[in-house]
N, C-alpha and C. Protein backbone atom coordinates (compact mmCIF):
# COMPACT_ATOMS: atom_id res chain seq x y z
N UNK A 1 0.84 -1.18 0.00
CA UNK A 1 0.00 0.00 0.00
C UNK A 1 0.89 1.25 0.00
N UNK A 2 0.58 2.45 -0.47
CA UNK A 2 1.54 3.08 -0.80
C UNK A 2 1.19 4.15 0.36
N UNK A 3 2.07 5.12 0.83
CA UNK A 3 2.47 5.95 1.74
C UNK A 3 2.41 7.09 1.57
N UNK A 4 1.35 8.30 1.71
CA UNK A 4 1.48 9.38 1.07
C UNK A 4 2.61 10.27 2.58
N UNK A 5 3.34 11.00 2.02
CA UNK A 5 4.00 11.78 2.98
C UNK A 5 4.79 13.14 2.55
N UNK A 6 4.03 14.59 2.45
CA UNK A 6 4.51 15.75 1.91
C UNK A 6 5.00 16.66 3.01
N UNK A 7 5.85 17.78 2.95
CA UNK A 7 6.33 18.33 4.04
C UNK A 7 6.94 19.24 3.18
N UNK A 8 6.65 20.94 3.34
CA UNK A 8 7.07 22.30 2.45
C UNK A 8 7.61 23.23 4.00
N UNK A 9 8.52 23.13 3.76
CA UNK A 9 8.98 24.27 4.40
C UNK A 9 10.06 25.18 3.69
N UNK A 10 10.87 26.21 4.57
CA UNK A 10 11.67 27.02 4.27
C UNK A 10 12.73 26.73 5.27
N UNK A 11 14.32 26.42 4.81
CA UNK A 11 14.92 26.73 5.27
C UNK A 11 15.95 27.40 5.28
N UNK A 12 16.02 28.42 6.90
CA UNK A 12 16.79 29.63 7.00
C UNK A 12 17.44 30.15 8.28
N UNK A 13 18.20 30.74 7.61
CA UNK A 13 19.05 31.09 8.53
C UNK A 13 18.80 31.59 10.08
N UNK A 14 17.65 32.04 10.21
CA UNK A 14 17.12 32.30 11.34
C UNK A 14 16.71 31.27 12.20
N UNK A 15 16.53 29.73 11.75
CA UNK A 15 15.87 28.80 12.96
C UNK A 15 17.43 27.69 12.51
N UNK A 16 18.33 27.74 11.90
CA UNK A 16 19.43 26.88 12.04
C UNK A 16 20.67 27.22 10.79
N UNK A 17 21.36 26.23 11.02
CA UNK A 17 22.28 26.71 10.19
C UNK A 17 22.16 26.25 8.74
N UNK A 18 22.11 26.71 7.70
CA UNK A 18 21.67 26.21 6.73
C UNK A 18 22.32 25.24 5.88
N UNK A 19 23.98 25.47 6.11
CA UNK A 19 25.12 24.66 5.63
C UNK A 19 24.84 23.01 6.69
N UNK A 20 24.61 23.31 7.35
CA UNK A 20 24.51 22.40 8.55
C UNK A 20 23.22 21.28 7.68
N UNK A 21 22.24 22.40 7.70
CA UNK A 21 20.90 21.40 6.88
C UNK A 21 21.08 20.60 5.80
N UNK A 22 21.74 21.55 4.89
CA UNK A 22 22.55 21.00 3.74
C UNK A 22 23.34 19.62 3.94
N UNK A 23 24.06 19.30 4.69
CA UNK A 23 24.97 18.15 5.28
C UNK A 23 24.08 17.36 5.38
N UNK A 24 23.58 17.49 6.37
CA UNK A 24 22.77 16.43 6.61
C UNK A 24 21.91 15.56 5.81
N UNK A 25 20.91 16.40 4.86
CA UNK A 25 20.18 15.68 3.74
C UNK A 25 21.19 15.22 2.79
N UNK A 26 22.36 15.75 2.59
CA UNK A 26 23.27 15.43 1.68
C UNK A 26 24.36 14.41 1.59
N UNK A 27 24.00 13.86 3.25
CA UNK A 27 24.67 13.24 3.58
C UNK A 27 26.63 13.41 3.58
N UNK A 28 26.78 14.59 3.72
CA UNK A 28 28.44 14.70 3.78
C UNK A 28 28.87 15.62 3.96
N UNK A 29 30.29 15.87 4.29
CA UNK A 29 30.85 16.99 5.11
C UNK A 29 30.80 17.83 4.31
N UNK A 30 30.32 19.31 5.24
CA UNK A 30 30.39 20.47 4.05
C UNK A 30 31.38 21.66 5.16
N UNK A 31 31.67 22.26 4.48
CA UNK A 31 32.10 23.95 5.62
C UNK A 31 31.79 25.04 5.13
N UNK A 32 31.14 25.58 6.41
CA UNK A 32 30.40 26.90 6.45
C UNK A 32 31.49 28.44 6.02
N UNK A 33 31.54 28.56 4.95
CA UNK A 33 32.11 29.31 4.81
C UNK A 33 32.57 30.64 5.91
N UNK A 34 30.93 31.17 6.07
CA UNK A 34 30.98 32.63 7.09
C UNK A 34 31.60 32.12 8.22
N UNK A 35 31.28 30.68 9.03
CA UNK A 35 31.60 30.93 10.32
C UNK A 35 33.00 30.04 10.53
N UNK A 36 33.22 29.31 9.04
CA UNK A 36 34.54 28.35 9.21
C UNK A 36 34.05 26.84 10.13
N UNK A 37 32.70 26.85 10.35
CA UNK A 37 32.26 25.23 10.59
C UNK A 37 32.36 24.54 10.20
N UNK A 38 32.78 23.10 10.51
CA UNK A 38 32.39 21.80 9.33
C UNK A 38 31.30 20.99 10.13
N UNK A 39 30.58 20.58 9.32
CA UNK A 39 29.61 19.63 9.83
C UNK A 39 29.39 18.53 9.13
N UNK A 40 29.96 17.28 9.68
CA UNK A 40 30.28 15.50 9.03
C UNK A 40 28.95 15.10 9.40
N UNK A 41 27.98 14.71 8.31
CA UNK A 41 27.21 13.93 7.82
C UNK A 41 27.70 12.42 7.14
N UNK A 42 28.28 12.26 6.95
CA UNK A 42 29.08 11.13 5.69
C UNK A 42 28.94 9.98 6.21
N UNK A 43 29.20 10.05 7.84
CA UNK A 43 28.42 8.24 8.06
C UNK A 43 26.67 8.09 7.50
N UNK A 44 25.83 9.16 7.32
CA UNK A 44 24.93 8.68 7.17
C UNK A 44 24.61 7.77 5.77
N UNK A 45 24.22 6.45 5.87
CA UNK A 45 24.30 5.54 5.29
C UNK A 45 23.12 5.33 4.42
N UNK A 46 21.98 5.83 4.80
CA UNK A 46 21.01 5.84 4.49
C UNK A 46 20.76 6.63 2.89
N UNK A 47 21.17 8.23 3.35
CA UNK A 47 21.31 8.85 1.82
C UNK A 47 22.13 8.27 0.53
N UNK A 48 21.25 7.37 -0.07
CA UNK A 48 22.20 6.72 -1.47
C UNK A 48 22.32 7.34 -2.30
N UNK A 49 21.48 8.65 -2.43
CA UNK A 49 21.74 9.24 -4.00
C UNK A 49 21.71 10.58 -3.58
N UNK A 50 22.58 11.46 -4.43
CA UNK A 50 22.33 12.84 -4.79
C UNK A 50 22.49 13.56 -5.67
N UNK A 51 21.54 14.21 -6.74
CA UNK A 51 21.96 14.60 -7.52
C UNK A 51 21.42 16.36 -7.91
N UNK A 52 21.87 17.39 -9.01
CA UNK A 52 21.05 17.97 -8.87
C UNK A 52 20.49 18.28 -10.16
N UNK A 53 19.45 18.64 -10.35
CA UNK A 53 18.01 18.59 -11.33
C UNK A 53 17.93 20.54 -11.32
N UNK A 54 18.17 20.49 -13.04
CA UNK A 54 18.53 21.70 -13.24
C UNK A 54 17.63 22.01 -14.43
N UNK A 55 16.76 22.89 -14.49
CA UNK A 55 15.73 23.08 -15.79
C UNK A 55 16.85 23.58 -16.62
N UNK A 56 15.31 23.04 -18.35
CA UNK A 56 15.93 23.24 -19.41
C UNK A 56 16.93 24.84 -19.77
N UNK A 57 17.80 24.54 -20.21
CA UNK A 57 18.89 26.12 -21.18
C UNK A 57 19.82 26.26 -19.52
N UNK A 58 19.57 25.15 -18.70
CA UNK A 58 20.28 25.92 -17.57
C UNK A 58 22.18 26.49 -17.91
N UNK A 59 22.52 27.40 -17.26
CA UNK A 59 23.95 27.83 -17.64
C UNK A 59 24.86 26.80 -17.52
N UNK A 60 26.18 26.75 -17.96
CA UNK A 60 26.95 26.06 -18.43
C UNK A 60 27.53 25.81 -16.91
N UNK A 61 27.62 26.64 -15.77
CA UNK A 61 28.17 26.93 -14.27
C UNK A 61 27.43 25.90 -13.84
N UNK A 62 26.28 26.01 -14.02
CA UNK A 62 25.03 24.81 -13.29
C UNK A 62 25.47 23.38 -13.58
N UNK A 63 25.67 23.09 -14.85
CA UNK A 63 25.86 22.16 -15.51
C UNK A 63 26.98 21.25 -15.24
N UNK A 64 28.23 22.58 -14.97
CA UNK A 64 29.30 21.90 -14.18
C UNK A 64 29.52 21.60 -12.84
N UNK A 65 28.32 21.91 -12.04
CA UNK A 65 28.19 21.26 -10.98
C UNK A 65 27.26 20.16 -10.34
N UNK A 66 26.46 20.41 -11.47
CA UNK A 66 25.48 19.01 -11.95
C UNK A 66 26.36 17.93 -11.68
N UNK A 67 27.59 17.84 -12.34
CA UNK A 67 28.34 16.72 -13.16
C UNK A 67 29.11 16.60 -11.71
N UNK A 68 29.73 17.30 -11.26
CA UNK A 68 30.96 17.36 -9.84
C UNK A 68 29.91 16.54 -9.28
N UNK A 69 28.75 16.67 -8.79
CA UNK A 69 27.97 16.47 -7.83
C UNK A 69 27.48 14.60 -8.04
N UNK A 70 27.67 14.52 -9.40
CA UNK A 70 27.88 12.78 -9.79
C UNK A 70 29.06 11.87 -9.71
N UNK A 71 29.83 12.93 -9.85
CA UNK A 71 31.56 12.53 -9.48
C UNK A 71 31.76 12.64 -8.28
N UNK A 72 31.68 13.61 -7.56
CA UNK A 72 32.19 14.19 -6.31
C UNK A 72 31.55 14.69 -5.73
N UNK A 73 30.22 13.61 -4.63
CA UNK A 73 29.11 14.26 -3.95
C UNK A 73 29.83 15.50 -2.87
N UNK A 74 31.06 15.45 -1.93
CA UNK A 74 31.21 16.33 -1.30
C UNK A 74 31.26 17.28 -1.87
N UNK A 75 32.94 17.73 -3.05
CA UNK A 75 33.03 18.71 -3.94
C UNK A 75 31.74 19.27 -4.07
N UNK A 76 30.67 18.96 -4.72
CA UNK A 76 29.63 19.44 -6.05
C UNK A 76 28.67 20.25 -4.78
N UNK A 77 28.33 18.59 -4.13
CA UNK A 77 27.53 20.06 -3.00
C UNK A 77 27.97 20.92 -2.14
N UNK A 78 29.48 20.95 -1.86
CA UNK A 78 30.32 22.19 -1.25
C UNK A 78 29.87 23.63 -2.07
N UNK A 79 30.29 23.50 -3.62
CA UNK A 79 30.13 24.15 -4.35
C UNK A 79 28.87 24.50 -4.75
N UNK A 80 27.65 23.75 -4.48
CA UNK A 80 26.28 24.35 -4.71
C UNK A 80 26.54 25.03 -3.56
N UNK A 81 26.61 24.64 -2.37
CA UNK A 81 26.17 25.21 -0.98
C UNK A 81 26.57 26.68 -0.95
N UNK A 82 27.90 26.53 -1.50
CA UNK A 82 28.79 28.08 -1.16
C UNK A 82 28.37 29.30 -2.40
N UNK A 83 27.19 28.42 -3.74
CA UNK A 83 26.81 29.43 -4.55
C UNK A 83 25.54 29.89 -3.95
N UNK A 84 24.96 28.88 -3.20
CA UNK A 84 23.41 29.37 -2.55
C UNK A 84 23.66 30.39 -0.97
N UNK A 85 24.80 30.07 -0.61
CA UNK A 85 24.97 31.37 0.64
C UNK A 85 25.55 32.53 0.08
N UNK A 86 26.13 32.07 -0.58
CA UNK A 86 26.92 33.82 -0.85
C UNK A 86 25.94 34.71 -1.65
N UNK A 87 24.49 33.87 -1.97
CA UNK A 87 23.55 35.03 -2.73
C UNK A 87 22.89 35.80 -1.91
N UNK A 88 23.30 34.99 -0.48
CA UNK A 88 22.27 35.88 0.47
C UNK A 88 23.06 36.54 1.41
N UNK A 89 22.66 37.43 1.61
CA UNK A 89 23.43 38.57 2.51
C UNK A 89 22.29 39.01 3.96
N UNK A 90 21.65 38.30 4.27
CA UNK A 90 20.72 38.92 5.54
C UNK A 90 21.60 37.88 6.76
N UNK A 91 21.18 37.95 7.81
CA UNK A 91 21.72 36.57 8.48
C UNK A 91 20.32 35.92 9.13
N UNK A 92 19.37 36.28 8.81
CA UNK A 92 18.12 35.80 8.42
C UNK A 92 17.27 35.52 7.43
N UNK A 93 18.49 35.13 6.82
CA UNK A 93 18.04 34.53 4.84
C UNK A 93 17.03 33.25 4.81
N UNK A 94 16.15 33.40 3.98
CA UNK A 94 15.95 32.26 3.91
C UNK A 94 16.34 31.70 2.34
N UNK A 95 17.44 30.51 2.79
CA UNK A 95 18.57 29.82 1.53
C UNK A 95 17.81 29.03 0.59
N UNK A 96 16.93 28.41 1.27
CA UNK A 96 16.18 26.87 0.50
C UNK A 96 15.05 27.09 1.10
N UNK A 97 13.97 26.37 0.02
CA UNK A 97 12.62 25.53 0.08
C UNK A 97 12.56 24.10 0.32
N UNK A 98 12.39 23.49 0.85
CA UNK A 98 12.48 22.00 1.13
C UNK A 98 11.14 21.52 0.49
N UNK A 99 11.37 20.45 0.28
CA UNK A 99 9.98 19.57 -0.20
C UNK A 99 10.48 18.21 0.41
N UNK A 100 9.94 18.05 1.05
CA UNK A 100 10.06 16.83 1.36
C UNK A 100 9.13 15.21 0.99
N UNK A 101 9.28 14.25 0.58
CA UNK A 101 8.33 13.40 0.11
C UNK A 101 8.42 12.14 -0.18
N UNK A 102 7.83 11.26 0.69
CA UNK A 102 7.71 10.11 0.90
C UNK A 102 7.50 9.36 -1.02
N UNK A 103 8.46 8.28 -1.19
CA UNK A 103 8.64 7.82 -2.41
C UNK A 103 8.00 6.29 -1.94
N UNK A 104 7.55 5.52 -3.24
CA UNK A 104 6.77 4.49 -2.97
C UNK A 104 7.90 3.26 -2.81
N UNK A 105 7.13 2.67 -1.89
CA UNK A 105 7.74 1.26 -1.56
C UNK A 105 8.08 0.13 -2.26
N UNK A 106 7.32 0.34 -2.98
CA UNK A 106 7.07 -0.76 -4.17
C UNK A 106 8.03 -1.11 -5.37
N UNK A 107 8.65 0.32 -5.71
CA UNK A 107 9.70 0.62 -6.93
C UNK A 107 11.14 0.25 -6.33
N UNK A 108 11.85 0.15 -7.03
CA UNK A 108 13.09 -0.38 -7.11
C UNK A 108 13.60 1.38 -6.73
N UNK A 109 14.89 0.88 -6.37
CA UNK A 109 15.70 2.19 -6.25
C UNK A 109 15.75 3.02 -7.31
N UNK A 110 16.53 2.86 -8.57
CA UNK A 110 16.18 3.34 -9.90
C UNK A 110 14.82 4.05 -10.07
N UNK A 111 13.76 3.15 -9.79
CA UNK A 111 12.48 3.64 -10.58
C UNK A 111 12.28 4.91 -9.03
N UNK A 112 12.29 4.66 -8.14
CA UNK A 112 12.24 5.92 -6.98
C UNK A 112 13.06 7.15 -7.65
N UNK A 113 14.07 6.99 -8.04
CA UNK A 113 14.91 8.33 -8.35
C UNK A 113 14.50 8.79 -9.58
N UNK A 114 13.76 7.91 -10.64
CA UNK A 114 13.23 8.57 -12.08
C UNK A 114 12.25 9.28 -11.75
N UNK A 115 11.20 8.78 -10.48
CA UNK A 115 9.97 9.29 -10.30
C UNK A 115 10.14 10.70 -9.61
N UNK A 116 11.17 10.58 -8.71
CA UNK A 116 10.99 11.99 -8.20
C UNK A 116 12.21 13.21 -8.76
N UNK A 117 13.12 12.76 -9.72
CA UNK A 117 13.39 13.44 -10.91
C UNK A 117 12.31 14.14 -11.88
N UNK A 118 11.31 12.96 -12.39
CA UNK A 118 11.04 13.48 -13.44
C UNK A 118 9.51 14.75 -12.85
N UNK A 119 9.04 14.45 -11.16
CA UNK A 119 8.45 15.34 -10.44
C UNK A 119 9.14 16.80 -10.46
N UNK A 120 10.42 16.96 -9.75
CA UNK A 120 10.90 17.98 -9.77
C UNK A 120 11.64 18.63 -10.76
N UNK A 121 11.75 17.82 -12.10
CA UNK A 121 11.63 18.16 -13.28
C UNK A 121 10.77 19.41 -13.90
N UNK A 122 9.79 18.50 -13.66
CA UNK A 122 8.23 19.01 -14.15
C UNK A 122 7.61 20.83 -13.34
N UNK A 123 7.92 20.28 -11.90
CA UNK A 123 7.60 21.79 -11.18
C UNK A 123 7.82 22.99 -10.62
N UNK A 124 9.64 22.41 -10.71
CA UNK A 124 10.57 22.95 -10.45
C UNK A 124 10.81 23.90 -11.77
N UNK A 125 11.78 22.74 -12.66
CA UNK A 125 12.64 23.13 -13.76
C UNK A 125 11.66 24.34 -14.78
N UNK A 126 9.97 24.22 -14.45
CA UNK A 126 9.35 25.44 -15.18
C UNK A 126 9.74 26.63 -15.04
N UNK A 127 10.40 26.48 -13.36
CA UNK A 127 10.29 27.93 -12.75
C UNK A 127 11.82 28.77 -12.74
N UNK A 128 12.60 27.79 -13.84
CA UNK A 128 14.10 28.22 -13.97
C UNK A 128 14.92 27.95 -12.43
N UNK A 129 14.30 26.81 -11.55
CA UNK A 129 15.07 26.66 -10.35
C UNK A 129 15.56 25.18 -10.04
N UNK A 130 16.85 25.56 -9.89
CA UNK A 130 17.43 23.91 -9.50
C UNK A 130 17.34 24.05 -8.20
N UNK A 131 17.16 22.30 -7.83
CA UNK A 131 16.83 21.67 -7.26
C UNK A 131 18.13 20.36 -6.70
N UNK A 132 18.54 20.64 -5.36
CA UNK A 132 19.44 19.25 -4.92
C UNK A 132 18.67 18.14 -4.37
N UNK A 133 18.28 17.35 -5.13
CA UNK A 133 17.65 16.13 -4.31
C UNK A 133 18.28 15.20 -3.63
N UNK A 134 17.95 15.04 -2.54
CA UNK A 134 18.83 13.93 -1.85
C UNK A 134 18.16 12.81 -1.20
N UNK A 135 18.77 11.11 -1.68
CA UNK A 135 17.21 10.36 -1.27
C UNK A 135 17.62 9.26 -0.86
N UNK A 136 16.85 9.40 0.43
CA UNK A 136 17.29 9.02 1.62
C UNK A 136 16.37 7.57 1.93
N UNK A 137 17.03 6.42 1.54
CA UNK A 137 16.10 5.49 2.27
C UNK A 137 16.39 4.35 3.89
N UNK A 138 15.59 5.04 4.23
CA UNK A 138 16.08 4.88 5.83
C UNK A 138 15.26 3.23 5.56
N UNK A 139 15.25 2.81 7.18
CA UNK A 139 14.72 1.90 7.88
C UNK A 139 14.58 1.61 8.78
N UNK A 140 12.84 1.32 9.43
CA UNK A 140 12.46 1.69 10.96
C UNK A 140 13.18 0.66 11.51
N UNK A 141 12.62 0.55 12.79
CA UNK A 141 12.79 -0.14 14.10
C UNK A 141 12.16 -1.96 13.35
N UNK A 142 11.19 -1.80 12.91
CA UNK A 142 10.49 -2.79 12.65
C UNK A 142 11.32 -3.70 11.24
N UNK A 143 12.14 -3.07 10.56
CA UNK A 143 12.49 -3.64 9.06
C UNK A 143 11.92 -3.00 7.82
N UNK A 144 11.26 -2.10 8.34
CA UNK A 144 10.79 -1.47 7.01
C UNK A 144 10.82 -0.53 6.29
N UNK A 145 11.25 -0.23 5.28
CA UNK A 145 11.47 0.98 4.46
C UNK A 145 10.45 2.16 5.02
N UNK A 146 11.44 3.05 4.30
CA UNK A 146 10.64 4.56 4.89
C UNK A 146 11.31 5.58 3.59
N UNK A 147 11.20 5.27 2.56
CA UNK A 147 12.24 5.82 1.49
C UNK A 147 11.49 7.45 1.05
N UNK A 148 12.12 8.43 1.08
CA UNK A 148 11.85 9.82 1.38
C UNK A 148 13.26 10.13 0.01
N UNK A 149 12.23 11.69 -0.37
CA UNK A 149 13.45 12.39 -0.93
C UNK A 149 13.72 14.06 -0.38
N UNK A 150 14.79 14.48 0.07
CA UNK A 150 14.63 16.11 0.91
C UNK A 150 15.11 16.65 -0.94
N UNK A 151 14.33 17.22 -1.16
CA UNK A 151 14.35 18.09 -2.17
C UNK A 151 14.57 19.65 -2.13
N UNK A 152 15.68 20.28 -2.03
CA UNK A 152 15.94 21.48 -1.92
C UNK A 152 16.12 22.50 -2.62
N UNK A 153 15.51 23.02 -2.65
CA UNK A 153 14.81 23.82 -4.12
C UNK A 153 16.15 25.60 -3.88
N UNK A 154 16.54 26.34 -4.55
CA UNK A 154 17.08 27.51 -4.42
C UNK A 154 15.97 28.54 -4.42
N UNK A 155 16.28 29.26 -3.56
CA UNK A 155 15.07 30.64 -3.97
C UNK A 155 15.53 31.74 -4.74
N UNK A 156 16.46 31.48 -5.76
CA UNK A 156 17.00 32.60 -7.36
C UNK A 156 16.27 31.60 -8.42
N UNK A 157 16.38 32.12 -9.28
CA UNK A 157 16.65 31.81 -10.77
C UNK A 157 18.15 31.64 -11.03
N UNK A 158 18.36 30.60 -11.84
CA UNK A 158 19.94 30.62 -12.35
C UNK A 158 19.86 31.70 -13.35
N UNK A 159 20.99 32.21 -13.89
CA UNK A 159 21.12 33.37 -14.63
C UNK A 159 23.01 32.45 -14.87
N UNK A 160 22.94 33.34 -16.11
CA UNK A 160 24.31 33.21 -16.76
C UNK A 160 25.89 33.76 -15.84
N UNK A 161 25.02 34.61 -15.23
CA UNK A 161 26.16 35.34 -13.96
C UNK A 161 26.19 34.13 -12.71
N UNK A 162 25.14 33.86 -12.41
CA UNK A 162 24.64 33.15 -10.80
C UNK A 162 23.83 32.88 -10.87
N UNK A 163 23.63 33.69 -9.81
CA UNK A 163 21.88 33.48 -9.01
C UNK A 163 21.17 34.41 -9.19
N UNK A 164 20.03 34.84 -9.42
CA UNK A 164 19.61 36.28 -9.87
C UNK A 164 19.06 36.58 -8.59
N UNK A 165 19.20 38.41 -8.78
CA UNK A 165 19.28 39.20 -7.41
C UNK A 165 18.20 39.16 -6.58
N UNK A 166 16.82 38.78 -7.59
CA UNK A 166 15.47 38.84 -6.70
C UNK A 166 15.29 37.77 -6.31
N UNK A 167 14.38 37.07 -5.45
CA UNK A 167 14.05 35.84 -4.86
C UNK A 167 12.72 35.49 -6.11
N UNK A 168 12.69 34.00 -5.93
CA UNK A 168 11.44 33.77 -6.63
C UNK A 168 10.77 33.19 -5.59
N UNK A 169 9.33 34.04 -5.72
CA UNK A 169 8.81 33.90 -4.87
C UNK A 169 7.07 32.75 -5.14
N UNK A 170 7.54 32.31 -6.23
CA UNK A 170 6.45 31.58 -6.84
C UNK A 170 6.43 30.30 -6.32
């Protein structure tokens, strides 16, 4: 039977650290640039995949960290992380949108990561915003899957420079 499970929030700088959040769904060590933190995620065993999902014409910058981020999960998401803080300048930014969402039990690993690719494909990539998915299949107390993806959406538009200056607020 399948599992419905959705969860939208914002995360920001005001209720935690956001590099910190980042780690964690990402499963691996990242460092906080501003404050010189590191925070080791990397035993977590659970996160098998990460990749990031970048709408169509995205810039050639995006693209090359698309690719790091298949090669070199720490590298790629160091380097997303440190393009998504340095756009924000408040110290009550808010960095990311989370989506969070329970993936079906039933599908093979593969078919879990096409499905919620070709989702944040679809609702994301309209809105000119990449997306780091990271997908996490845990397992309870009991033996049983609990397979989730933290989907972390940017609040810019990519632009040929970066990140563009306004937030999207759509």
């Amino acid at each position: 039977m399948a599992i419905y499970h959705l969860t939208i929030k914002m995360i920001s700088r005001s209720s935690r650290n956001t590099v910190r959040a980042c780690a964690y769904r990402a499963g691996c060590a990242l460092k906080d640039q501003r404050t010189g933190e590191t925070f080791t995620y990397a035993h977590k065993e659970e996160v098998k995949h990460v990749e990031l999902v970048l709408p169509e014409g995205s810039p050639l910058w995006a693209k090359e960290i698309q690719d790091l981020i298949a090669k070199d999960r720490r590298a790629g998401v160091q380097k997303f992380s440190d393009i998504a803080e340095a756009a924000e300048k408040r110290r009550d930014a808010q960095v990311y949108r989370e989506l969070e969402f329970a993936l079906p039990r039933e599908f093979t690993d593969e078919q879990k990561i096409a499905l919620a690719r070709e989702y944040l494909q679809d609702q994301c990539g309209k809105l000119g915003i990449a997306v780091l998915a990271n997908f996490h299949f845990d397992v309870d107390e009991d033996g049983g899957e609990k397979p989730h993806c933290h989907a972390l959406l940017l609040t810019r538009k990519l632009t040929e420079e970066g990140l563009d200056r306004k937030k999207e607020r759509a």
